[in-house]
Each structure stands twice: as C-alpha cells, then as structure tokens.
C-alpha atoms as a PDB file:
ATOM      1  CA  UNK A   1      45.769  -5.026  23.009  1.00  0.00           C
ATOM      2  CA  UNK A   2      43.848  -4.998  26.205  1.00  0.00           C
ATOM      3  CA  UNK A   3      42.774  -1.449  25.007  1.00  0.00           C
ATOM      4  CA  UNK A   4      41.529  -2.287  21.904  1.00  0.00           C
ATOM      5  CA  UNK A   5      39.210  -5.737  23.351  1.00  0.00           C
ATOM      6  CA  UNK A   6      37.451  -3.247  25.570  1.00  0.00           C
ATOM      7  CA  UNK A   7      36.745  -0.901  22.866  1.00  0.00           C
ATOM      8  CA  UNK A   8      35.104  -4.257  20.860  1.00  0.00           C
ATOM      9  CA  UNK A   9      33.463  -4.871  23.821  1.00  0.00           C
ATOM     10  CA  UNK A  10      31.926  -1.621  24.305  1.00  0.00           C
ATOM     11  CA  UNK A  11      30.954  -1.552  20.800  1.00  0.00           C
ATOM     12  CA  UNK A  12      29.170  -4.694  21.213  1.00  0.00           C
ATOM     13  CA  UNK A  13      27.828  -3.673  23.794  1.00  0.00           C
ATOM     14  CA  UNK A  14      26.013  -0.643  22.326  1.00  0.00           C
ATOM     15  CA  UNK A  15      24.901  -2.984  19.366  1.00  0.00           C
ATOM     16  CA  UNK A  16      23.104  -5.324  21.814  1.00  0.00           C
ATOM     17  CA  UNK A  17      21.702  -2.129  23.808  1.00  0.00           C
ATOM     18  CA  UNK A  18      19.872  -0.507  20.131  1.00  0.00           C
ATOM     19  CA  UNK A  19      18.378  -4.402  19.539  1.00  0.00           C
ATOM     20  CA  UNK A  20      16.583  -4.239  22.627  1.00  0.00           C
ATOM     21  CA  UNK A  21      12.691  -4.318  22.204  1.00  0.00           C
ATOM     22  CA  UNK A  22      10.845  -1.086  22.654  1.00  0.00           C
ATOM     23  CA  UNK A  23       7.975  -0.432  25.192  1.00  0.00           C
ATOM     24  CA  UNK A  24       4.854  -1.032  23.231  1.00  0.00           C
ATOM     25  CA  UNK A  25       3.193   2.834  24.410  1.00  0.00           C
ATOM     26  CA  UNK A  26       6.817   3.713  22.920  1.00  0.00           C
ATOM     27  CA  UNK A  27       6.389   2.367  20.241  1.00  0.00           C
ATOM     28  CA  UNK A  28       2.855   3.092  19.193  1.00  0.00           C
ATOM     29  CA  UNK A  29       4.587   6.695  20.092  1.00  0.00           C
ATOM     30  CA  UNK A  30       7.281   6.759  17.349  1.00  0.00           C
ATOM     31  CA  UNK A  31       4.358   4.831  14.949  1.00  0.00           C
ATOM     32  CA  UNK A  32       2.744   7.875  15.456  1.00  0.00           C
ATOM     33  CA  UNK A  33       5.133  10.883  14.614  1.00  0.00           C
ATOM     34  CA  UNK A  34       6.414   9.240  11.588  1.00  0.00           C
ATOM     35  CA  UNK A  35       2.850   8.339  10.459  1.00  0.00           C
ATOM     36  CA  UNK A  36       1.853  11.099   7.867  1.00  0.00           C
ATOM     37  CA  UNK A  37      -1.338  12.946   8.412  1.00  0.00           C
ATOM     38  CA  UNK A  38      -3.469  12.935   5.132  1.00  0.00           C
ATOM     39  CA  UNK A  39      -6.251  15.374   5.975  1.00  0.00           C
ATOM     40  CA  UNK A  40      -4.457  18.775   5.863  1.00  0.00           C
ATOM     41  CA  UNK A  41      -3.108  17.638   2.891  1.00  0.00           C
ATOM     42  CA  UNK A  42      -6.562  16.475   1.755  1.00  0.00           C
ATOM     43  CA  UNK A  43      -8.008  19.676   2.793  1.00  0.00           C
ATOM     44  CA  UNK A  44      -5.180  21.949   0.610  1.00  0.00           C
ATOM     45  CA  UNK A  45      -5.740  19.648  -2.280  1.00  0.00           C
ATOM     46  CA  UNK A  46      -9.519  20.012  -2.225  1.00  0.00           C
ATOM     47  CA  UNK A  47      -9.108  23.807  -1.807  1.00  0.00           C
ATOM     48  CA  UNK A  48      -6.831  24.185  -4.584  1.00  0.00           C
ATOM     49  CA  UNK A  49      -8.678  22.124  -7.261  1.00  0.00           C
ATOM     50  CA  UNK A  50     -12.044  24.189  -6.049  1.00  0.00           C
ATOM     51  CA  UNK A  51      -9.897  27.376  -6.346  1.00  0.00           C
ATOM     52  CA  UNK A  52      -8.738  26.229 -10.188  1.00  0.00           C
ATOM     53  CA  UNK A  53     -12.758  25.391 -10.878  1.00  0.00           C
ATOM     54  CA  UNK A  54     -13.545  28.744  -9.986  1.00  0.00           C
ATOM     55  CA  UNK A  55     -10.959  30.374 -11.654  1.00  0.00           C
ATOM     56  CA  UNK A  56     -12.295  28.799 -14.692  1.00  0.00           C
ATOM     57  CA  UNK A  57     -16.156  29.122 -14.053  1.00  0.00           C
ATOM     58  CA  UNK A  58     -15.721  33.079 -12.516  1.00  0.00           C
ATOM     59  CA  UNK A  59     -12.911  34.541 -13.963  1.00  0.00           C
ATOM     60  CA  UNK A  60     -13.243  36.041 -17.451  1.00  0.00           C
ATOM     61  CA  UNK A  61     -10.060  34.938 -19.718  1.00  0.00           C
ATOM     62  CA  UNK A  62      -9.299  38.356 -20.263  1.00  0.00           C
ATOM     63  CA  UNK A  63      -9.308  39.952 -16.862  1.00  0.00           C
ATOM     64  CA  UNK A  64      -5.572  41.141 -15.752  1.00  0.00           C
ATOM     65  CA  UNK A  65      -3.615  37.982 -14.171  1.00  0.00           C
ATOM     66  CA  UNK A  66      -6.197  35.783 -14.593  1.00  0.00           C
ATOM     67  CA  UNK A  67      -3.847  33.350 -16.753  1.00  0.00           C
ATOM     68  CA  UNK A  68      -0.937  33.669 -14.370  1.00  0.00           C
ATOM     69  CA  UNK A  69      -3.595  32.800 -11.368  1.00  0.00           C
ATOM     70  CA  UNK A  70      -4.740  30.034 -13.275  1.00  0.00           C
ATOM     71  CA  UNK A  71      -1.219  28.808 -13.822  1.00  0.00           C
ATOM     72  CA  UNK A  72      -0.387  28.937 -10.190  1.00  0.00           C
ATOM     73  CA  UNK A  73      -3.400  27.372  -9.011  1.00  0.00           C
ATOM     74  CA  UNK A  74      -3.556  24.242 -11.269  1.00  0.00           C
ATOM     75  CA  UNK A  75       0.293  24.280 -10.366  1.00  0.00           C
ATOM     76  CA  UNK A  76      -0.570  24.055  -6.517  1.00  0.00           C
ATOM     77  CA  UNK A  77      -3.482  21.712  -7.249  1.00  0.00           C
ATOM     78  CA  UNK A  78      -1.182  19.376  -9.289  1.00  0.00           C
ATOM     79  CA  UNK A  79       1.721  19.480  -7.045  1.00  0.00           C
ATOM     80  CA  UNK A  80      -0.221  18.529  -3.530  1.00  0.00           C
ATOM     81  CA  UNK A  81      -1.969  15.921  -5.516  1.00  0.00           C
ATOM     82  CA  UNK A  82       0.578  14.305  -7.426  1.00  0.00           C
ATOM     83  CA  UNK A  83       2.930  14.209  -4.112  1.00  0.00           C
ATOM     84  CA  UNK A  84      -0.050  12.179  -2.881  1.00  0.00           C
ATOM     85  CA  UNK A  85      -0.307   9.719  -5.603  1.00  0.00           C
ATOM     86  CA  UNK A  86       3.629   8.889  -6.201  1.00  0.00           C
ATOM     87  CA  UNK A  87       4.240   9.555  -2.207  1.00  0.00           C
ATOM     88  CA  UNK A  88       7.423  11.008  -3.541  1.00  0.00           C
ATOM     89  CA  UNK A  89       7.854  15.032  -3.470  1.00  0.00           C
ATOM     90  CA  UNK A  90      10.734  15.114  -6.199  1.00  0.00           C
ATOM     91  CA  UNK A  91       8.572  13.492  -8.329  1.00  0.00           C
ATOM     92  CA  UNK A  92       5.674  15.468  -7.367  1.00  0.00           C
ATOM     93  CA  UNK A  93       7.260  18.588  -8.516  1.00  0.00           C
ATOM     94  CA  UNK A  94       8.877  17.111 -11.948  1.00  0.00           C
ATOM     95  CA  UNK A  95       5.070  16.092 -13.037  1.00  0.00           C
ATOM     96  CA  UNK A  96       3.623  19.307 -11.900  1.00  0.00           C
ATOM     97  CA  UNK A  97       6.128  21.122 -13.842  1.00  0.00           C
ATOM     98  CA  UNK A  98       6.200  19.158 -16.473  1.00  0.00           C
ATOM     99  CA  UNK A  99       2.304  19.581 -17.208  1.00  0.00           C
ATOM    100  CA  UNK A 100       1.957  23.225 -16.443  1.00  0.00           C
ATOM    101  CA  UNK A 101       4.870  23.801 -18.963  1.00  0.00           C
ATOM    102  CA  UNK A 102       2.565  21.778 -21.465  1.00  0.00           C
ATOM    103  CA  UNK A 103      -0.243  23.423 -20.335  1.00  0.00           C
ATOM    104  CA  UNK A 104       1.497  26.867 -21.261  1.00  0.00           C
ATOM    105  CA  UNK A 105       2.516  25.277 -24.717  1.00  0.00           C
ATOM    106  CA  UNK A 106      -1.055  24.853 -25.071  1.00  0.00           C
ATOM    107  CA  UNK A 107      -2.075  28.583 -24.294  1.00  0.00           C
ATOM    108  CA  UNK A 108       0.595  29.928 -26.666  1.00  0.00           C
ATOM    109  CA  UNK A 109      -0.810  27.669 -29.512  1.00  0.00           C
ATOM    110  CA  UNK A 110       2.135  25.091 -30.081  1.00  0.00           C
ATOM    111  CA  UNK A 111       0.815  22.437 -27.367  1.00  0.00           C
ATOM    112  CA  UNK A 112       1.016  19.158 -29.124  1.00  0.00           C
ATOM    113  CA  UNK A 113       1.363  15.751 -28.790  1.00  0.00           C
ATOM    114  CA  UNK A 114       5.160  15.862 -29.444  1.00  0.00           C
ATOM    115  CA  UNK A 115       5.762  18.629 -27.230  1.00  0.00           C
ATOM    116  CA  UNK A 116       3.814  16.664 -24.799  1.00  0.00           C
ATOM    117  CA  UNK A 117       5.864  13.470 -25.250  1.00  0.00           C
ATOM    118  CA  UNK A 118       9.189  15.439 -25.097  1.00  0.00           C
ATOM    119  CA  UNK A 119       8.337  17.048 -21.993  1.00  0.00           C
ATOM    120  CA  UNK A 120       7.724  13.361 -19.882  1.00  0.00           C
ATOM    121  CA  UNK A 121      10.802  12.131 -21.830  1.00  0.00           C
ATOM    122  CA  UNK A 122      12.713  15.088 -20.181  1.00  0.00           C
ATOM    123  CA  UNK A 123      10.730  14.775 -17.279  1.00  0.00           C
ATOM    124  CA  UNK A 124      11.758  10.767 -17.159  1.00  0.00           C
ATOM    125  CA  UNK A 125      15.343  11.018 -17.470  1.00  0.00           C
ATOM    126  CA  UNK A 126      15.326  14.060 -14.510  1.00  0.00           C
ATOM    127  CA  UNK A 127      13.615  11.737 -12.320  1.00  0.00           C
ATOM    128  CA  UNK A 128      16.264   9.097 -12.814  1.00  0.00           C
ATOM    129  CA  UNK A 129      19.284  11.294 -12.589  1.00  0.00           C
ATOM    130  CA  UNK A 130      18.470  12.637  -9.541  1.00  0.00           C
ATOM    131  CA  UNK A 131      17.672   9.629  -7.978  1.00  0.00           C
ATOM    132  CA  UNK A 132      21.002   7.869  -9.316  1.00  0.00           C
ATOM    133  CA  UNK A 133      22.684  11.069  -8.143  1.00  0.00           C
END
C-alpha cells in the first residue's frame, strides 16, 4: 500500500511539474518552430502556376510530352495551392487529384458535368473515410 501512494504521488507530481508556466523567450521559441513558414511555399506555388502559364503560352499542343508536362505542372500548382487554402494536406491531394483526373476526362473528350460531379462525390466520401478512419 505504501508502494502504491508513492507511485500516486510521483505521478502527481509529474502532472504538477508539465503545468508549470514556460519562460516567455521559451515560449516565443516553441511559437516559433511550430509556426509554418508561408513564403517558400508561396514562392513554389507562384513558380508552378507561372510554369503551367508557360506551358500553355510556349509549348505547342503537339510537341512530345507536352500534355504529360502540362498534367504534372497544373498537378503541382493545384496541390501546393490547395494545401494552402484547406491547410489540410490529405485534402490537398484528394482535390488535386480529383481535378486533374477531370481535367484528363476533358482532354480525352468525355469531360462533363456528370463526370465532374461524380468525381467530388468520390472525392467527398474519401475525405470522410479517411478522416473517420
């Protein structure tokens, strides 16, 4: 019995120990690491939607891997952007793919708005499986 009130007490212990108030240069320290830093992402999102632009003003349509570069950039461009506006990477990626698969329905000629509803309707019930899972 004795054993077990100064394992309580050590437990308590600890509890009151992790309560204790931080140094404020601490923490302004840990505010900082987990504080995300928005310009390189800014800067690869900017890069990618000027890389899809040119892709589309320079590239002829025609040229070898010009659709498959195309693809890949808009996929980068949506992805970094998207991640920026839900703040939410799994979701990030389900949109991106979600559109570029449109987006390929629409180069093979069957891209329409039914397709495009089924896809978010797939899209939807992804995102809430995985995040009930």
């Amino acid at each position: 019995m004795a054993k077990r009130k100064r394992i309580l007490k050590q437990n308590n212990k600890d509890k009151v120990v992790s309560r204790t108030k931080k140094h404020p240069a601490k923490q302004r320290q840990d505010k900082i690491r987990r504080r995300k830093n928005f310009f390189p992402m800014l800067l690869v999102i900017l890069i990618s939607w000027g890389g899809v632009i040119s892709i589309i003003y320079f590239v002829e349509p025609y040229s070898l891997g010009a659709v498959i570069a195309l693809f890949v950039t808009t996929f980068i461009a949506l992805f970094f952007t998207s991640s920026v506006l839900f703040v939410n990477t799994r979701r990030a990626l389900i949109a991106s793919v979600g559109l570029i698969l449109f987006m390929l329905l629409m180069y093979l000629g069957i891209g329409n708005i039914l397709n495009l509803l089924l896809i978010g309707g797939v899209a939807i019930s992804i995102d809430i499986y995985a995040s009930r899972g």
